[in-house]
PDB file of N, CA and C in Angstrom:
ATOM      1  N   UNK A   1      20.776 -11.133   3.424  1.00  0.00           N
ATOM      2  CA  UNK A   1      20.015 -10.021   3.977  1.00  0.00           C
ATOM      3  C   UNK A   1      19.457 -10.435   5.339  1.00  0.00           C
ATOM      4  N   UNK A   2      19.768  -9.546   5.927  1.00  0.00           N
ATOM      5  CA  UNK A   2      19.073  -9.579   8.030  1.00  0.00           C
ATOM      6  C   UNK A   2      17.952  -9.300   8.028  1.00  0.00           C
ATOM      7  N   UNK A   3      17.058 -10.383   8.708  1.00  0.00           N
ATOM      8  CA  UNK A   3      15.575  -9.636   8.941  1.00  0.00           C
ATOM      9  C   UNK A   3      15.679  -9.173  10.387  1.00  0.00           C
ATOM     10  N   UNK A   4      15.112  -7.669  10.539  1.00  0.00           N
ATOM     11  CA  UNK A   4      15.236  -6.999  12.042  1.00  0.00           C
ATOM     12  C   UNK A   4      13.629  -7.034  12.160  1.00  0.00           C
ATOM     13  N   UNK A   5      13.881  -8.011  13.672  1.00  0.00           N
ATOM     14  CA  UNK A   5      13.087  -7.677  14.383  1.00  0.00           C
ATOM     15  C   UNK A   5      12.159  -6.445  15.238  1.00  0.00           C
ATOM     16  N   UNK A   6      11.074  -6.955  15.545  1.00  0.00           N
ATOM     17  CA  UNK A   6      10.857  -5.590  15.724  1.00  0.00           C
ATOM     18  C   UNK A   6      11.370  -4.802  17.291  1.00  0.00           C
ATOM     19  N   UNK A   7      11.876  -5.664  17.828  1.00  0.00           N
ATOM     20  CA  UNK A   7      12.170  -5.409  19.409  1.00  0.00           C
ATOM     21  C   UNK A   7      13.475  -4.540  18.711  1.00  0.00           C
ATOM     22  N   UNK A   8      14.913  -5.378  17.443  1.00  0.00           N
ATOM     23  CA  UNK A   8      15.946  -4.430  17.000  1.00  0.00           C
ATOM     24  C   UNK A   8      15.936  -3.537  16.597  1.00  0.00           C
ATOM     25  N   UNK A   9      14.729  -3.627  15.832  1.00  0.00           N
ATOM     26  CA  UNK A   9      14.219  -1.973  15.058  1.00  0.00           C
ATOM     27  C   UNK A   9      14.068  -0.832  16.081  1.00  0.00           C
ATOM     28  N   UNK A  10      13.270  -0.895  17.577  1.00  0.00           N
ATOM     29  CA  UNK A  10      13.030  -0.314  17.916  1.00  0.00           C
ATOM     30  C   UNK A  10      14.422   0.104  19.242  1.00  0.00           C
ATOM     31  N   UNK A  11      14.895  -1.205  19.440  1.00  0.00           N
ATOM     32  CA  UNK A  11      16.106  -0.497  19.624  1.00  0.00           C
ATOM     33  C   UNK A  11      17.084   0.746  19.299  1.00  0.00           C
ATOM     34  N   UNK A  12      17.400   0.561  18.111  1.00  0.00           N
ATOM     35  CA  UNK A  12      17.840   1.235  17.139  1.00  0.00           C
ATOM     36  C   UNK A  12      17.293   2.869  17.030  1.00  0.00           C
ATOM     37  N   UNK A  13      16.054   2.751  16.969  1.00  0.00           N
ATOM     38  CA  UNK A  13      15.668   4.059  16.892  1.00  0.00           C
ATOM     39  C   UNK A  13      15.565   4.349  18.174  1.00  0.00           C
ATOM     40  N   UNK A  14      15.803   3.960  19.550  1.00  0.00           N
ATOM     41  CA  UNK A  14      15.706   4.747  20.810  1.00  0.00           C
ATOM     42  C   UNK A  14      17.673   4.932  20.944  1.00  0.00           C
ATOM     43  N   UNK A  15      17.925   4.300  20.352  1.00  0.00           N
ATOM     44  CA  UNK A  15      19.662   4.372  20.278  1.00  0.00           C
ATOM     45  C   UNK A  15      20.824   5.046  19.574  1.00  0.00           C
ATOM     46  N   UNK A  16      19.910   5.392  17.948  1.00  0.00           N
ATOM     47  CA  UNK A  16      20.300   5.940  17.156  1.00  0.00           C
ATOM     48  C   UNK A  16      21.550   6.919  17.791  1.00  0.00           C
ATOM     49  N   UNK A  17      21.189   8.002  18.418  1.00  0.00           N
ATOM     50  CA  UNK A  17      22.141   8.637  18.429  1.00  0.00           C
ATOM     51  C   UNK A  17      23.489   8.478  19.242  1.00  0.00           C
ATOM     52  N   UNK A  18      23.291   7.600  19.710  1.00  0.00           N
ATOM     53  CA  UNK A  18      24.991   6.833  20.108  1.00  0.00           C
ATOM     54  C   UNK A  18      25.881   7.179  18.662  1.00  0.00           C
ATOM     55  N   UNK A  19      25.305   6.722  17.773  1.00  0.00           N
ATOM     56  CA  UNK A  19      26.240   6.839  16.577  1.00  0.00           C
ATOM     57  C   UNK A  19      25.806   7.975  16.150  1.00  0.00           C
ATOM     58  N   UNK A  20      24.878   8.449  15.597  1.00  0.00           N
ATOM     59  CA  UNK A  20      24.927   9.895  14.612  1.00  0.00           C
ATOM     60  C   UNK A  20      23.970  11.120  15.434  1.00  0.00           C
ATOM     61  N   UNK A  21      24.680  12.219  15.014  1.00  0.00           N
ATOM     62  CA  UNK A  21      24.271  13.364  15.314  1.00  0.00           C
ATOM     63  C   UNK A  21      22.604  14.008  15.667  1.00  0.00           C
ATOM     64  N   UNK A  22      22.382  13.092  14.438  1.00  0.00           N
ATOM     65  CA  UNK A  22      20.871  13.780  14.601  1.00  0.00           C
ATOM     66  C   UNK A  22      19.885  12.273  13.813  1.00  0.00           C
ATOM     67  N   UNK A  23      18.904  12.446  14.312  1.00  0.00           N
ATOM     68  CA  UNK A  23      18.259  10.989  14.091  1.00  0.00           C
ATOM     69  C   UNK A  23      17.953  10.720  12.640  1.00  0.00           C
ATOM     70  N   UNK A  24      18.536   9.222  12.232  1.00  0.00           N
ATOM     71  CA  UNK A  24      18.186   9.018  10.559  1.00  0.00           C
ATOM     72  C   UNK A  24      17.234   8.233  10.339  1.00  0.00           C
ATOM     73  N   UNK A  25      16.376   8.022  11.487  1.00  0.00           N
ATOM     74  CA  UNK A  25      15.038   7.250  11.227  1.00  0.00           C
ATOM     75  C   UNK A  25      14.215   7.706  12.227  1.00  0.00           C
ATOM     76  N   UNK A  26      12.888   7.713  11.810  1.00  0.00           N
ATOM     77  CA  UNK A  26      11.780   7.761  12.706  1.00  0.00           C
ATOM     78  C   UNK A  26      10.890   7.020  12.864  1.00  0.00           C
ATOM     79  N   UNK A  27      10.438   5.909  12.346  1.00  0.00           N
ATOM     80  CA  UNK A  27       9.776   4.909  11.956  1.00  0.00           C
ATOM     81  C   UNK A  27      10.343   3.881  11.780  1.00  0.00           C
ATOM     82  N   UNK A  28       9.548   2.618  12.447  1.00  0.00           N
ATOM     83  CA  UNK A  28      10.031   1.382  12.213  1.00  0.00           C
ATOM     84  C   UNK A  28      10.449   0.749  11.074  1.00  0.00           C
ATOM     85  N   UNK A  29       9.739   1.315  10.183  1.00  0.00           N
ATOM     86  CA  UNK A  29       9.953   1.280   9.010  1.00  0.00           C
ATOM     87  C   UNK A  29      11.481   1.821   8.035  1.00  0.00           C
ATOM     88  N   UNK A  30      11.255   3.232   8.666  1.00  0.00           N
ATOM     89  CA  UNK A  30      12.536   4.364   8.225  1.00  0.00           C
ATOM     90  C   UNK A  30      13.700   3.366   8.915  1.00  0.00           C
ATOM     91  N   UNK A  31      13.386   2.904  10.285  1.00  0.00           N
ATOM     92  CA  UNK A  31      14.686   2.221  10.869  1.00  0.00           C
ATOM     93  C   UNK A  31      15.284   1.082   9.812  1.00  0.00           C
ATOM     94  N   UNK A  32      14.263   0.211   9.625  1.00  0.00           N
ATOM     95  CA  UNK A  32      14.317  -1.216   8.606  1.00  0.00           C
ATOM     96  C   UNK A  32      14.900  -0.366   7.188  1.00  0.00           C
ATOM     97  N   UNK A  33      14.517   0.432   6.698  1.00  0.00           N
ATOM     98  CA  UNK A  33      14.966   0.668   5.589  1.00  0.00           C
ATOM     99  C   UNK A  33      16.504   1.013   5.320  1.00  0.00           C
ATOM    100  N   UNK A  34      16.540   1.962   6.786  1.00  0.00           N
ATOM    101  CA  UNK A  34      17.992   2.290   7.031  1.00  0.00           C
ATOM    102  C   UNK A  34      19.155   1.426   6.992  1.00  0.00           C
ATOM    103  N   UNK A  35      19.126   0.378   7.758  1.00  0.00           N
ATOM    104  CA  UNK A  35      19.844  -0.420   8.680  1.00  0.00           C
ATOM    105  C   UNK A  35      19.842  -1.567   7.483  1.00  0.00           C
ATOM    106  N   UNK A  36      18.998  -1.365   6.354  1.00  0.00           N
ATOM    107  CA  UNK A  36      19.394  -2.095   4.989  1.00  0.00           C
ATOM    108  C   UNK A  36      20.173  -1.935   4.236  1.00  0.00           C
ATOM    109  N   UNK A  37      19.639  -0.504   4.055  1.00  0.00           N
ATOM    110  CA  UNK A  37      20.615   0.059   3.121  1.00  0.00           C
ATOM    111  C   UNK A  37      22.358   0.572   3.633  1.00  0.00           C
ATOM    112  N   UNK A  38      22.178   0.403   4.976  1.00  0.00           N
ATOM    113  CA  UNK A  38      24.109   0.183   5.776  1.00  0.00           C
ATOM    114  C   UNK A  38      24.176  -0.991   5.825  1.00  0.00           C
ATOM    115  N   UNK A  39      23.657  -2.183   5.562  1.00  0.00           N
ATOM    116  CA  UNK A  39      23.704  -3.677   6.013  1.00  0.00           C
ATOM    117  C   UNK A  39      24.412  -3.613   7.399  1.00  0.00           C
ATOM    118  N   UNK A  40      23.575  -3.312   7.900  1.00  0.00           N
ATOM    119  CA  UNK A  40      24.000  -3.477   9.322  1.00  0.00           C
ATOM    120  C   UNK A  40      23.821  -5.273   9.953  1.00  0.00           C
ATOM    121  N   UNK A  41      24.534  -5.527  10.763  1.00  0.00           N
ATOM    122  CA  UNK A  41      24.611  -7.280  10.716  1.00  0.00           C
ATOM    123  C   UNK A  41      23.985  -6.934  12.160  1.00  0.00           C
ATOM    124  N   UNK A  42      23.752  -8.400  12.538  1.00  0.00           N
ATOM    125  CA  UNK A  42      23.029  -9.128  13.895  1.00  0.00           C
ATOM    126  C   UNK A  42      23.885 -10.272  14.494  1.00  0.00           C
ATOM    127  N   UNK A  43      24.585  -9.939  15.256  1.00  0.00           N
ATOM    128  CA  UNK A  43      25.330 -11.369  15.824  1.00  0.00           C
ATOM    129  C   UNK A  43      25.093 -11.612  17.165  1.00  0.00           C
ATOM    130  N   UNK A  44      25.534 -12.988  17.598  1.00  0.00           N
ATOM    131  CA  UNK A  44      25.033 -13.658  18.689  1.00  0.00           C
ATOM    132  C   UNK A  44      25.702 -13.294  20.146  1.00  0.00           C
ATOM    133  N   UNK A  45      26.837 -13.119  20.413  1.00  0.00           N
ATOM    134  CA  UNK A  45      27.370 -12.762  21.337  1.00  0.00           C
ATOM    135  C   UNK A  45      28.744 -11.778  20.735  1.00  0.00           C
ATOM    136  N   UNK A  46      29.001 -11.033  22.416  1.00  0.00           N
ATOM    137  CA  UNK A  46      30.101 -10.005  22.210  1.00  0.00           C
ATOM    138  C   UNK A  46      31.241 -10.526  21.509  1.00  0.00           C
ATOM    139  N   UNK A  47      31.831 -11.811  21.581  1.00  0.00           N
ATOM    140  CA  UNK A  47      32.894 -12.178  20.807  1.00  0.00           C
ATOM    141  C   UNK A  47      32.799 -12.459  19.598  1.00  0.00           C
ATOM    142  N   UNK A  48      31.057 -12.706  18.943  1.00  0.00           N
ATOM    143  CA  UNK A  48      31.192 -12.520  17.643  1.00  0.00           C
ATOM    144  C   UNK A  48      31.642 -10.762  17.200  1.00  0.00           C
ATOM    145  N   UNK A  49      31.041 -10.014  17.446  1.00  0.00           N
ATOM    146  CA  UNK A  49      31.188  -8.467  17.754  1.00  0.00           C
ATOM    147  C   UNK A  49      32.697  -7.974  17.134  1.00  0.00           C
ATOM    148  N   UNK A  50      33.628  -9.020  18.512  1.00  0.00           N
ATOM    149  CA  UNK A  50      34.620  -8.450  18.161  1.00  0.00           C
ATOM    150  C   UNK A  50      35.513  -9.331  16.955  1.00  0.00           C
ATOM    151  N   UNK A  51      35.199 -10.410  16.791  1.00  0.00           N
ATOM    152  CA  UNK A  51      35.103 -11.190  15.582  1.00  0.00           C
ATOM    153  C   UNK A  51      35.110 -10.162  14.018  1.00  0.00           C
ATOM    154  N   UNK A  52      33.756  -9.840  14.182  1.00  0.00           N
ATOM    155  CA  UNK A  52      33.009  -9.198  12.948  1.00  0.00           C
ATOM    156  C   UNK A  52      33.848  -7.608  12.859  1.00  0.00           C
ATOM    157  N   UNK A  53      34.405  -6.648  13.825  1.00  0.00           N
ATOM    158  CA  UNK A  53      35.221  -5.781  13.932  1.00  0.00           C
ATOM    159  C   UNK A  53      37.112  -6.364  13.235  1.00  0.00           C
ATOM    160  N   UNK A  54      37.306  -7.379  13.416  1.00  0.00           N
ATOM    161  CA  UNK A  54      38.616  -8.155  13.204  1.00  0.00           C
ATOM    162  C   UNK A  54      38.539  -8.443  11.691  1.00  0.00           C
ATOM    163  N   UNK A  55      37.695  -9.148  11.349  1.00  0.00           N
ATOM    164  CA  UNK A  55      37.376  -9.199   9.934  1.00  0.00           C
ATOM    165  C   UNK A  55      37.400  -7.712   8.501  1.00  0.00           C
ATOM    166  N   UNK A  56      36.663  -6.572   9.231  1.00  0.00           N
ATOM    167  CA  UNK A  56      36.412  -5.846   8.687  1.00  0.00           C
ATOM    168  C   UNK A  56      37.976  -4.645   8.776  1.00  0.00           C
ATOM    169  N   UNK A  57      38.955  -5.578   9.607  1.00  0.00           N
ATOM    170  CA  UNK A  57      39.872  -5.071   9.665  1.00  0.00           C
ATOM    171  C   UNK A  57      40.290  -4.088  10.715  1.00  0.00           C
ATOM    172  N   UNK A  58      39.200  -4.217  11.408  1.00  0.00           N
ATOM    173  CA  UNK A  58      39.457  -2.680  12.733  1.00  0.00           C
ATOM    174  C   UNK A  58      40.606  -3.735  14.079  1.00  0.00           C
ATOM    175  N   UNK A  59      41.457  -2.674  14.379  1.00  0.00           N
ATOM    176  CA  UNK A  59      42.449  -3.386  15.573  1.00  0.00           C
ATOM    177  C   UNK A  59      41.731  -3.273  17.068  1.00  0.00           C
ATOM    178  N   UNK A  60      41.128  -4.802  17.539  1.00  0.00           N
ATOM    179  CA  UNK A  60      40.168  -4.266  18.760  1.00  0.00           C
ATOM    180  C   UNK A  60      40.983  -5.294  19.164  1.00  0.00           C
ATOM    181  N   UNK A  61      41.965  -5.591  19.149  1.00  0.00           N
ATOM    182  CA  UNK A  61      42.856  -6.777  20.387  1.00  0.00           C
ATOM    183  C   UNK A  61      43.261  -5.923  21.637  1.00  0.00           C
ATOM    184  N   UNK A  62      43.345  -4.560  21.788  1.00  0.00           N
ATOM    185  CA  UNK A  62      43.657  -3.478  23.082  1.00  0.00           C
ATOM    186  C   UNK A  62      42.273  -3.509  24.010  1.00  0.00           C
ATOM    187  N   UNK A  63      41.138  -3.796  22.599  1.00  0.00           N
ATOM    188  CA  UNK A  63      39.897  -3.483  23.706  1.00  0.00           C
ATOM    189  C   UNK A  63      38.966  -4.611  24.169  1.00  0.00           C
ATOM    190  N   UNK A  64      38.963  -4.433  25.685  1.00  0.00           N
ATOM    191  CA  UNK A  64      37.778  -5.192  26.477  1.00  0.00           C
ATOM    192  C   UNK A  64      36.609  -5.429  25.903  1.00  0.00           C
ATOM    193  N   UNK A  65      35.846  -6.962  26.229  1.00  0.00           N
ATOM    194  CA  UNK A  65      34.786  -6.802  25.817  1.00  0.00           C
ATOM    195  C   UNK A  65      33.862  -6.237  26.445  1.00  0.00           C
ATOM    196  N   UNK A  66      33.726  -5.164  27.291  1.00  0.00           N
ATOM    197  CA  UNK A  66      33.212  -3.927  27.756  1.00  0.00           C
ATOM    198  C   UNK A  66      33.463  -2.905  27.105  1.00  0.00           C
ATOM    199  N   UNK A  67      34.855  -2.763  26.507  1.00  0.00           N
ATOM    200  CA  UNK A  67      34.602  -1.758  25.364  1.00  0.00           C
ATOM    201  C   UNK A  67      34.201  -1.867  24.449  1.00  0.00           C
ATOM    202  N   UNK A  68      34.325  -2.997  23.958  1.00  0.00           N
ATOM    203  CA  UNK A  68      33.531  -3.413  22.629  1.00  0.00           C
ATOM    204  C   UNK A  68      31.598  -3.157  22.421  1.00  0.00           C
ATOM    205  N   UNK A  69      31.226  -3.438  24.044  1.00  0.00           N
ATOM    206  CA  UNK A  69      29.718  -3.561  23.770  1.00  0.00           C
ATOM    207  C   UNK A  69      29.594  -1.969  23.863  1.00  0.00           C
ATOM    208  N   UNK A  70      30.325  -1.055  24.919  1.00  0.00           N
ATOM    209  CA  UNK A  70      30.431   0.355  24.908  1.00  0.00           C
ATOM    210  C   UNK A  70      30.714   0.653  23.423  1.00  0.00           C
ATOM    211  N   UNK A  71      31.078   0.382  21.880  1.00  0.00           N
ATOM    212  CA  UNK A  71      31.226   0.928  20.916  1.00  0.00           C
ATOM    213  C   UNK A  71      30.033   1.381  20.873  1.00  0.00           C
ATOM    214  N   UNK A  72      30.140   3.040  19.580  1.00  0.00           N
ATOM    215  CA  UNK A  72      28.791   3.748  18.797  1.00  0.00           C
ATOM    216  C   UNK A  72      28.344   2.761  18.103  1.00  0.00           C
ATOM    217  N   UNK A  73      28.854   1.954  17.497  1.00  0.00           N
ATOM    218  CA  UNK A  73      28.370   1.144  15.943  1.00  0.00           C
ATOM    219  C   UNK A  73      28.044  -0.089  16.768  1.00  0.00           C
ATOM    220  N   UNK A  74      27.542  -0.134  18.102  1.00  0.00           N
ATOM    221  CA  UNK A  74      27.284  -1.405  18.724  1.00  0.00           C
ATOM    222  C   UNK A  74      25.781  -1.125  19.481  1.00  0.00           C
ATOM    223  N   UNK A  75      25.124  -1.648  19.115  1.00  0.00           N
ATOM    224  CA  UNK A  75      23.430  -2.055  19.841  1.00  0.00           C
ATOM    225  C   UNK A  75      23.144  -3.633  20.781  1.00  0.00           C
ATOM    226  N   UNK A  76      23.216  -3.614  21.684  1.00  0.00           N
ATOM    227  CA  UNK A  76      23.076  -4.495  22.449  1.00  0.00           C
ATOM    228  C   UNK A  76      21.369  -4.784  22.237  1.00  0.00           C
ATOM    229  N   UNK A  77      20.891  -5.528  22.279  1.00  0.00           N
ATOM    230  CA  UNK A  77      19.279  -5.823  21.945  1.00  0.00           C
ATOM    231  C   UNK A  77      18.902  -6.830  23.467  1.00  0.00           C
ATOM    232  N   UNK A  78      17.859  -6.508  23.322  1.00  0.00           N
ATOM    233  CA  UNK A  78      17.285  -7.412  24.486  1.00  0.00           C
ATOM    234  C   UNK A  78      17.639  -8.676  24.817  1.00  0.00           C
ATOM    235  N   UNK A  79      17.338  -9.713  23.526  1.00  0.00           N
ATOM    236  CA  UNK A  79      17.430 -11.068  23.259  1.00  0.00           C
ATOM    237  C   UNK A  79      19.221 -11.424  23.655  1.00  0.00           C
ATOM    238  N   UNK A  80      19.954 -10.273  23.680  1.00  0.00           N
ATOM    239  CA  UNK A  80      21.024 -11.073  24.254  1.00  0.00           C
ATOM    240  C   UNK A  80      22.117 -10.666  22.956  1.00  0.00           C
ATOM    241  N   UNK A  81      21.468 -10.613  21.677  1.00  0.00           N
ATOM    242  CA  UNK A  81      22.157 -10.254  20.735  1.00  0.00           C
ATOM    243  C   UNK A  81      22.288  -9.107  20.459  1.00  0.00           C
ATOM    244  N   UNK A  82      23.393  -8.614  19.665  1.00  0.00           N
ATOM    245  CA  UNK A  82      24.132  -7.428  18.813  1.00  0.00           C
ATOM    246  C   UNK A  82      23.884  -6.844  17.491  1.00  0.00           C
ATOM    247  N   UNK A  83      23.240  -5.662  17.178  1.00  0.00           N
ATOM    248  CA  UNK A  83      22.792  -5.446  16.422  1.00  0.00           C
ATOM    249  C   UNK A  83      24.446  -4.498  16.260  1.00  0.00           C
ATOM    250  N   UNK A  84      25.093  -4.644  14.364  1.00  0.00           N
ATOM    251  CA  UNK A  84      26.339  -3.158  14.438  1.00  0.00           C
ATOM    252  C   UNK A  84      25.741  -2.840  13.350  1.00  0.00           C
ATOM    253  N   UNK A  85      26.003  -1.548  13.465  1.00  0.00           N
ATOM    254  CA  UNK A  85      25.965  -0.195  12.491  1.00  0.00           C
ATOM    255  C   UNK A  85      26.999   0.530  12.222  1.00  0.00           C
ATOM    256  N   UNK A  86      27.390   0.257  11.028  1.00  0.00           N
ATOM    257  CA  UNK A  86      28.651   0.878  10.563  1.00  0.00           C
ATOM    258  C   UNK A  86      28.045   2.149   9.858  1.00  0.00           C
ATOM    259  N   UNK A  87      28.326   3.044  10.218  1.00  0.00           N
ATOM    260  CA  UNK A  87      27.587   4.209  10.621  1.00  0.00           C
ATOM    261  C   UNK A  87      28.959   5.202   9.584  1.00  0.00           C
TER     262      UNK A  87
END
């Protein structure tokens, strides 16, 4: 289990709608609860990213790692790291 910070949490909820339609959290809290219950992961750099996309079986060998950080299910965070949401 990922502990989200609170700088990711709040990411997340100013970001949310990159991925979904209409917002599924409003609270730091609602965010943390969310992003649990999708196990959303935290990795260290873009090539883990596209690593963690390769694994889960998605074909990202066509895409840049500019497209990769441009994905919906991708949160870039302050600290440098990647918050994904498989959304």
């Amino acid at each position: 289990m990922y502990e989200y910070d609170e700088e990711c949490l709040k990411t997340f909820l100013e970001k949310q709608l990159q991925l979904f339609d209409e917002p599924v959290a409003e609270t730091l809290e609602e965010a943390e609860a969310f992003l649990e219950d999708c196990i959303a992961v935290i990795v260290d750099s873009i090539q883990d990213v596209k690593t963690f996309f390769e694994e889960e079986g998605m074909d990202v060998d066509d895409m840049s790692m500019e497209e990769l950080e441009e994905a919906s299910e991708v949160f870039p965070l302050p600290n440098g790291q990647y918050l994904i949401v498989e959304g």
